[in-house]
C-alpha atoms as a PDB file:
ATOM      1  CA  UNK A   1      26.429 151.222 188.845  1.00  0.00           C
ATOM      2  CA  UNK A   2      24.176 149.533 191.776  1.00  0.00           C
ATOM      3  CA  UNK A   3      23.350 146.194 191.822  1.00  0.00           C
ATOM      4  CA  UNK A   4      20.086 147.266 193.374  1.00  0.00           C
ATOM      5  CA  UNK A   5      17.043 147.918 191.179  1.00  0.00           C
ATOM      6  CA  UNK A   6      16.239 151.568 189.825  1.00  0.00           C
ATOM      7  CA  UNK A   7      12.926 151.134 192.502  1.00  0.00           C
ATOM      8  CA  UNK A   8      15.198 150.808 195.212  1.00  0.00           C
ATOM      9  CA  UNK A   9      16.999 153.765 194.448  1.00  0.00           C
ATOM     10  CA  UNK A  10      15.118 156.851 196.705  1.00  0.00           C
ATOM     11  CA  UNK A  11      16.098 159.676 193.903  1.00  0.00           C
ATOM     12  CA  UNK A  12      13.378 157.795 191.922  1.00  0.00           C
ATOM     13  CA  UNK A  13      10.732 158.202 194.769  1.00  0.00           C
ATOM     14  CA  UNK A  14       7.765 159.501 193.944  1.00  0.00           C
ATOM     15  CA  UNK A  15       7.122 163.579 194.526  1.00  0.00           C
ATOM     16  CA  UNK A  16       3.631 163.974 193.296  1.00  0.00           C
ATOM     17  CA  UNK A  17       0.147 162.340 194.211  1.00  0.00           C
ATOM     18  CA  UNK A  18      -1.253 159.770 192.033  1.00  0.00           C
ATOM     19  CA  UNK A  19      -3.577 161.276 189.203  1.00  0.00           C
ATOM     20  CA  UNK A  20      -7.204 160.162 188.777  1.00  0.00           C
ATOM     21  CA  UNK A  21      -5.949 158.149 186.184  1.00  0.00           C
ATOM     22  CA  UNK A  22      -3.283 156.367 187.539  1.00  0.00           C
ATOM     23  CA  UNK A  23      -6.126 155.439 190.884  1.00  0.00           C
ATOM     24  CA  UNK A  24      -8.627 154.160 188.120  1.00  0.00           C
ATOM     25  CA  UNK A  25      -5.575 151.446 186.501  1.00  0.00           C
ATOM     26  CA  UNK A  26      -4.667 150.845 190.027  1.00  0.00           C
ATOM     27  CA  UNK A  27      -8.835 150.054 191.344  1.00  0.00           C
ATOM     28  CA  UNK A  28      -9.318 147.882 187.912  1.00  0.00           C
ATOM     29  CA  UNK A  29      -5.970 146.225 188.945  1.00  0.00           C
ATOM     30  CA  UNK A  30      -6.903 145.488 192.719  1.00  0.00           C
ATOM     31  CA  UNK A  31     -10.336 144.301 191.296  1.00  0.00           C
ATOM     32  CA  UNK A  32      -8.646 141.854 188.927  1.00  0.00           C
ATOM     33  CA  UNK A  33      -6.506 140.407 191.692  1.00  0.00           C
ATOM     34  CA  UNK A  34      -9.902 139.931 193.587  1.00  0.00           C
ATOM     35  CA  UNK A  35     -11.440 136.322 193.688  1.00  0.00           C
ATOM     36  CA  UNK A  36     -14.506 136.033 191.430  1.00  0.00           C
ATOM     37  CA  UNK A  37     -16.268 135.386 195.063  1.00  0.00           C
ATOM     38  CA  UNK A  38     -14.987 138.390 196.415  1.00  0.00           C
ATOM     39  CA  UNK A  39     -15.345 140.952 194.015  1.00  0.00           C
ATOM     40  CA  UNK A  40     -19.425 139.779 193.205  1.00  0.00           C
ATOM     41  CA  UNK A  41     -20.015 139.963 197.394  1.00  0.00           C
ATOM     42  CA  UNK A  42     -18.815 143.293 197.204  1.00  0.00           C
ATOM     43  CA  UNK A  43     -20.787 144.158 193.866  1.00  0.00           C
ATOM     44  CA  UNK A  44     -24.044 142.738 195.730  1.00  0.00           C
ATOM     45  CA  UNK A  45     -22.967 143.970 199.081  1.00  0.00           C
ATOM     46  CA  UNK A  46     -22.326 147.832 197.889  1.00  0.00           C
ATOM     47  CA  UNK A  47     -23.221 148.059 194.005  1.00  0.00           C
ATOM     48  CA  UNK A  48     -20.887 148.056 191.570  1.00  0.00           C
ATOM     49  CA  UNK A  49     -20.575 151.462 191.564  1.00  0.00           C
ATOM     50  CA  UNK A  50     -19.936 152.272 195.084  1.00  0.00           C
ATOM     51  CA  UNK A  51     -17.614 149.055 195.569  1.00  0.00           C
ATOM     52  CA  UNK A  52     -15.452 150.665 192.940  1.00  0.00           C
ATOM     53  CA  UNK A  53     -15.784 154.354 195.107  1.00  0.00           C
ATOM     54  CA  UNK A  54     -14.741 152.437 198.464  1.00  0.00           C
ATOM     55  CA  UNK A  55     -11.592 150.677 196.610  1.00  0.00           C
ATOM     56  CA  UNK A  56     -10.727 154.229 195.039  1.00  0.00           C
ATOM     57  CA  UNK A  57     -10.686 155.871 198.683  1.00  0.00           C
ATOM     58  CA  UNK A  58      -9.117 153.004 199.950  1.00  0.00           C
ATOM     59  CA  UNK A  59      -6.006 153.226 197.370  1.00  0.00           C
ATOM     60  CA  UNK A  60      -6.254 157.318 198.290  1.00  0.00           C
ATOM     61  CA  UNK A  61      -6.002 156.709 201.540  1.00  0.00           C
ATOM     62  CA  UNK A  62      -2.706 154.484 201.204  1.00  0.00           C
ATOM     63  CA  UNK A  63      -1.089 157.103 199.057  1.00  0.00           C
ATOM     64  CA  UNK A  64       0.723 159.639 201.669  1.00  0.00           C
ATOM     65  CA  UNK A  65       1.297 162.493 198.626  1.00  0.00           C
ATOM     66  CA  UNK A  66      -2.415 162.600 198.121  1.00  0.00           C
ATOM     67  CA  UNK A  67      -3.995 166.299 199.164  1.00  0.00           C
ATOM     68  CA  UNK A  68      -6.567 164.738 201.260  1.00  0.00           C
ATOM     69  CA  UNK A  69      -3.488 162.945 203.429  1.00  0.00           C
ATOM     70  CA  UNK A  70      -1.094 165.940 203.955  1.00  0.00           C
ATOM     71  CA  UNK A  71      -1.894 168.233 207.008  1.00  0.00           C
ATOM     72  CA  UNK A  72      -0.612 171.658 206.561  1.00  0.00           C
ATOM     73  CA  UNK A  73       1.830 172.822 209.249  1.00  0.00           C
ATOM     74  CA  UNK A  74       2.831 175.932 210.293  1.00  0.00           C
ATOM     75  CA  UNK A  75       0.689 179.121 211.292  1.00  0.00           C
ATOM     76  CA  UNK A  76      -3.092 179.292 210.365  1.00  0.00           C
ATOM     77  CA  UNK A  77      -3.681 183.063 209.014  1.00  0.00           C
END
């Protein structure tokens, strides 16, 4: 047994993309660890609508398993 934690451990990396589920906990998360301040400039600067979009596409961005990261290699047919 390791005295490193299981999230340390690479066999418990990650193979799949996030689901649209796990991005909406992880947007109401980053929007709860927002200053008050910040998250009402960004509700009056985009809506809170859209401010909620551009945090979504920011946390799909960061998430290298996501389709719209991975660039297919190989031959084009």
């Amino acid at each position: 047994m390791s005295d490193q934690p299981d999230w340390m451990n690479p066999a418990n990396d990650r193979k799949t993309p996030y689901t649209e589920e796990e991005i909406g906990e992880f947007v109401e998360g980053f929007i709860l660890g927002l200053d008050e301040e910040q998250w009402e400039d960004l509700k009056l600067k985009y809506g809170e609508q859209a401010a909620r979009e551009k945090i979504r596409l920011g946390l799909i961005a960061l998430d290298e398993r996501n389709l719209i990261n991975i660039t297919p290699g190989g031959e084009v047919h």
